[in-house]
N, C-alpha and C. Protein backbone atom coordinates (compact mmCIF):
# COMPACT_ATOMS: atom_id res chain seq x y z
N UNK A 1 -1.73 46.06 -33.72
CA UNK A 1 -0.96 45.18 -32.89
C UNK A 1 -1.73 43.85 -32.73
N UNK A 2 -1.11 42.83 -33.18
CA UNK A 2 -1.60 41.45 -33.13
C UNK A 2 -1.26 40.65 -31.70
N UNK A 3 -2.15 39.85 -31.04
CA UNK A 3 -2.26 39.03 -29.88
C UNK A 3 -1.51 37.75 -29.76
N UNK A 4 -1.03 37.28 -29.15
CA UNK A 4 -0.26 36.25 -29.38
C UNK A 4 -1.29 35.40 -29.10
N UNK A 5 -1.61 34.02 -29.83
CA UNK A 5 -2.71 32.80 -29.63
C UNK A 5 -2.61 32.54 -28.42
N UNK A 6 -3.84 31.99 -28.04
CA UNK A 6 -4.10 31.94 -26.53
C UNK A 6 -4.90 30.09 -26.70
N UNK A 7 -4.07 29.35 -25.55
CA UNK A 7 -4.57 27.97 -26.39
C UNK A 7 -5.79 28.14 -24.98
N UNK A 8 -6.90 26.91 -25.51
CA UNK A 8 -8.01 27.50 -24.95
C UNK A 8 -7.44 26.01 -23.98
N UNK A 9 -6.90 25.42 -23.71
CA UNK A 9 -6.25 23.73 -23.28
C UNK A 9 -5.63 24.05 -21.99
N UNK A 10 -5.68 24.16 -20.28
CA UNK A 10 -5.21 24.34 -19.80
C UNK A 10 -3.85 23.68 -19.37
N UNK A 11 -2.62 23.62 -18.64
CA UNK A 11 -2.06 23.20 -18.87
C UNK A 11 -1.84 21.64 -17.83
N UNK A 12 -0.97 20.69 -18.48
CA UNK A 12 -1.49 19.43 -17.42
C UNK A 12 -0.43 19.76 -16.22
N UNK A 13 -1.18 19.26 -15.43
CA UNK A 13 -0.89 19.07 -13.95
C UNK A 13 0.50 18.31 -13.48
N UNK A 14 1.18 18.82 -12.86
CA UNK A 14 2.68 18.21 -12.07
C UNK A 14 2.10 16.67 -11.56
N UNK A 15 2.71 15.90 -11.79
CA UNK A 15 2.51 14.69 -10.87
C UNK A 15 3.07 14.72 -9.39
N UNK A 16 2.98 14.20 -8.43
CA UNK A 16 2.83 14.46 -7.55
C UNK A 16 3.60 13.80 -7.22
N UNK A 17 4.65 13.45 -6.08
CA UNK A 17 5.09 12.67 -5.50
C UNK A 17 4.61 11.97 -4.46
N UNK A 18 4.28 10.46 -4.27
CA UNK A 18 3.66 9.91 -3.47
C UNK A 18 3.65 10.40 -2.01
N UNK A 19 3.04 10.86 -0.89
CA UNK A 19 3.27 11.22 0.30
C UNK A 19 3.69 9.96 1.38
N UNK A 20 4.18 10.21 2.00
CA UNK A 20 4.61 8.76 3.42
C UNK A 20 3.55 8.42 4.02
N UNK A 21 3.14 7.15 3.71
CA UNK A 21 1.87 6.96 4.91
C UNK A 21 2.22 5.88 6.12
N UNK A 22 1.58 5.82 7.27
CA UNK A 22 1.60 5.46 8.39
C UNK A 22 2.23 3.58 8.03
N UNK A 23 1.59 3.36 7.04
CA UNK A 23 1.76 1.98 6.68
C UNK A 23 3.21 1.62 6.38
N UNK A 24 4.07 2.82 5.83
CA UNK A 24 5.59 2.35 5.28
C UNK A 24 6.31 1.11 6.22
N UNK A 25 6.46 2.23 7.38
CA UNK A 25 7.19 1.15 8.72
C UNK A 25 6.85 -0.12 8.34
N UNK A 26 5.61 -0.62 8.30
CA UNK A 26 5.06 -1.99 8.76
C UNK A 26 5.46 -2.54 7.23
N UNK A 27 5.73 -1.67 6.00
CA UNK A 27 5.76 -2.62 4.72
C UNK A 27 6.60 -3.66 4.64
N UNK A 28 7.88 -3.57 4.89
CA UNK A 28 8.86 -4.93 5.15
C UNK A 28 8.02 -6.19 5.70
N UNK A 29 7.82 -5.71 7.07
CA UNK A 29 7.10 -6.99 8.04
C UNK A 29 6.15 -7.65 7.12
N UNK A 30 5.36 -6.92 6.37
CA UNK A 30 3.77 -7.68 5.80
C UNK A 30 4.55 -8.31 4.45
N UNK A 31 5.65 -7.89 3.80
CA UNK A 31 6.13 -8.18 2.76
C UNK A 31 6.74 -9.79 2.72
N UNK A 32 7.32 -9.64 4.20
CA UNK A 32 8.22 -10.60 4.95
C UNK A 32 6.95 -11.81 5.08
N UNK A 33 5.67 -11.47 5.80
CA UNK A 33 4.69 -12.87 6.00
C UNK A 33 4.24 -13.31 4.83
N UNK A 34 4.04 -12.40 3.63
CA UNK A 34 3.32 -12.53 2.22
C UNK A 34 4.27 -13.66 1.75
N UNK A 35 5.56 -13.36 1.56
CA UNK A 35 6.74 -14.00 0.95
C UNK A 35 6.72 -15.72 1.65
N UNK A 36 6.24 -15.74 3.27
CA UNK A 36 6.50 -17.19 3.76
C UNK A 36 5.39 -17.46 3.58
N UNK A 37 4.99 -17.18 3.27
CA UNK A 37 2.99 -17.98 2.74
C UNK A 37 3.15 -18.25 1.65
N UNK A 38 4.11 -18.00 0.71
CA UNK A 38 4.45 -18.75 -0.96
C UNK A 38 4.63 -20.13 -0.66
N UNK A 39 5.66 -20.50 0.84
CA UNK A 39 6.36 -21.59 0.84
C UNK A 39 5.14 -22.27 1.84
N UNK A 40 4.03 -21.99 2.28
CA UNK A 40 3.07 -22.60 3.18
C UNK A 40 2.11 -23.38 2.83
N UNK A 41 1.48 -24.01 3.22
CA UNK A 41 0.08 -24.74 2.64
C UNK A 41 -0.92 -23.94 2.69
N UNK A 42 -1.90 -24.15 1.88
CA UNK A 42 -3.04 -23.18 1.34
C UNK A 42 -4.17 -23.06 2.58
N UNK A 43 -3.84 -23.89 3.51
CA UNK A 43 -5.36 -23.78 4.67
C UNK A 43 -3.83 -22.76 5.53
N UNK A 44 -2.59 -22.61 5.69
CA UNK A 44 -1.88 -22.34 6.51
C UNK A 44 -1.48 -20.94 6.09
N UNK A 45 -1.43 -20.51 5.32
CA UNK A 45 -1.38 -19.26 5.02
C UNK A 45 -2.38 -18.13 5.35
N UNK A 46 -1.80 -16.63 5.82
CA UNK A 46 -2.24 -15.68 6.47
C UNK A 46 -3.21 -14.85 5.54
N UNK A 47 -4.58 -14.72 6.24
CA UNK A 47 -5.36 -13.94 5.62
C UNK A 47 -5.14 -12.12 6.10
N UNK A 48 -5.83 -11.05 5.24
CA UNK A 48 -5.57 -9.99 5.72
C UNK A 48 -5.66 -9.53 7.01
N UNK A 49 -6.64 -10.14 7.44
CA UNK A 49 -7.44 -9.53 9.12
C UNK A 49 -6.21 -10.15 10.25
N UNK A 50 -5.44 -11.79 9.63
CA UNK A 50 -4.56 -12.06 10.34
C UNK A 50 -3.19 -11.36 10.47
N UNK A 51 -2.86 -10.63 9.40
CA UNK A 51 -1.80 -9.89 8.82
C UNK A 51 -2.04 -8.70 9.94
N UNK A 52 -3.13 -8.38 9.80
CA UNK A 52 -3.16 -7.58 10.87
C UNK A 52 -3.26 -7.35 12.29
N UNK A 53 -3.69 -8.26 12.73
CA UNK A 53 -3.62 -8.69 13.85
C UNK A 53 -2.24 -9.19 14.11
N UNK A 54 -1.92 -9.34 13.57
CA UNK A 54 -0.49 -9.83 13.75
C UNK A 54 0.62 -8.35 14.36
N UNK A 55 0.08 -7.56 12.91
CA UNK A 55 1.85 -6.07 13.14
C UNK A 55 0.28 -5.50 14.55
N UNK A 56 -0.69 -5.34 14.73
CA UNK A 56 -1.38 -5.24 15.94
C UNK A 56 -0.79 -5.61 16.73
N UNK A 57 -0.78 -6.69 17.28
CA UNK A 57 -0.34 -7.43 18.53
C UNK A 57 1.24 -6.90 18.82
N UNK A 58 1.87 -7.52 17.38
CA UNK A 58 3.44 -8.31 17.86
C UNK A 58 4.50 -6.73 17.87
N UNK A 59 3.47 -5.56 17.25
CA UNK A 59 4.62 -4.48 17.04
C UNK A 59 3.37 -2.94 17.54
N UNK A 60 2.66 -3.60 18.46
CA UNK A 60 1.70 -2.48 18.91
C UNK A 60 1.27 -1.02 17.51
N UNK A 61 1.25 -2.04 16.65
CA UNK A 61 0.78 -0.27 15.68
C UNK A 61 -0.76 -0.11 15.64
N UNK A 62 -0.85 0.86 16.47
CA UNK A 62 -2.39 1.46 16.70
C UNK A 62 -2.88 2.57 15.57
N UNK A 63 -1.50 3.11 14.94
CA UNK A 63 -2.36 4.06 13.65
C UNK A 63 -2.68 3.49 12.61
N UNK A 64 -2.94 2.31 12.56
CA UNK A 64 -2.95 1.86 11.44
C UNK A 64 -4.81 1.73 10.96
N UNK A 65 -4.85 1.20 9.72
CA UNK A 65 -6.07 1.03 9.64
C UNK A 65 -6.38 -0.54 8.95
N UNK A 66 -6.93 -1.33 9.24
CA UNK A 66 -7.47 -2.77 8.59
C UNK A 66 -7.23 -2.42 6.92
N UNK A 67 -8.75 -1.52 6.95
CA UNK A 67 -8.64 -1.30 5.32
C UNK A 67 -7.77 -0.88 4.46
N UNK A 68 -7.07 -0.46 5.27
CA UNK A 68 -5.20 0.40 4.67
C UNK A 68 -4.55 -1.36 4.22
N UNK A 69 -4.04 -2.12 5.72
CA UNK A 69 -3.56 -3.04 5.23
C UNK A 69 -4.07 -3.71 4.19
N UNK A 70 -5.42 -4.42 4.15
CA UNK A 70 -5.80 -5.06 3.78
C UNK A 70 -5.80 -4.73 1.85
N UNK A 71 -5.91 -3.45 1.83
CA UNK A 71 -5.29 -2.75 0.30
C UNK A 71 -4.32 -2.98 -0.16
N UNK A 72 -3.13 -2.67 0.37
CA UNK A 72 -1.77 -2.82 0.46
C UNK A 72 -1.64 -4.57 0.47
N UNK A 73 -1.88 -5.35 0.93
CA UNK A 73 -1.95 -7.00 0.55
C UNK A 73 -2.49 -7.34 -0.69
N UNK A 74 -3.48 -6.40 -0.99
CA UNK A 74 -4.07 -7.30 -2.01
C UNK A 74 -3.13 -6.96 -3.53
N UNK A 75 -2.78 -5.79 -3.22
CA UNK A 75 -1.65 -5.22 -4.38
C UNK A 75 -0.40 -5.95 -4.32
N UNK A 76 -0.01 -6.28 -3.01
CA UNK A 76 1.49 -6.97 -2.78
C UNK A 76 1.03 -8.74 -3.37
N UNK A 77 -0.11 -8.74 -3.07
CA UNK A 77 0.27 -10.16 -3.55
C UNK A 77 0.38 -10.55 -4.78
N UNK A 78 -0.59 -9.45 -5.86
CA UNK A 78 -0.39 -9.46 -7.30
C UNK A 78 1.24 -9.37 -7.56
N UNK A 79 2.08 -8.99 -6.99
CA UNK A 79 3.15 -8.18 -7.43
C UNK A 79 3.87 -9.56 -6.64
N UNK A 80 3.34 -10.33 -6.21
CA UNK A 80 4.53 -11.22 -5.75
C UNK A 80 4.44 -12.79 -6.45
């Protein structure tokens, strides 16, 4: 009785579907200041720490994290 081949290659992994993070809510808003800083002057336009301070203040989000936003900007702005 012969074995059926056994590949020695395990098999690849499911991709995953991205999970929801705390940041979604706020993505519009930061998308929304990124977009009016195209049309702004270069000393007048919002840096990350202001971006944040900003959905901080104006929309009380306390779960958030700086370094979260500040990730999420630097990707949105390539993409914009």
């Amino acid at each position: 009785m012969q074995r059926a081949p056994v590949s020695v290659l395990r098999e690849p992994r499911k991709k995953m579907q991205p999970r929801d993070t705390r940041l979604d809510s706020y993505q519009p808003l930061i998308d929304a200041i990124l977009e009016a800083d195209l049309t702004a002057p270069r000393k007048q336009r919002h840096t990350a720490k202001r971006i944040y301070d900003r959905v901080l203040d104006e929309h009380n989000a306390v779960d958030i994290y700086h370094q979260v936003v500040r990730g999420y900007i630097a990707d949105r702005r390539k993409e914009i």
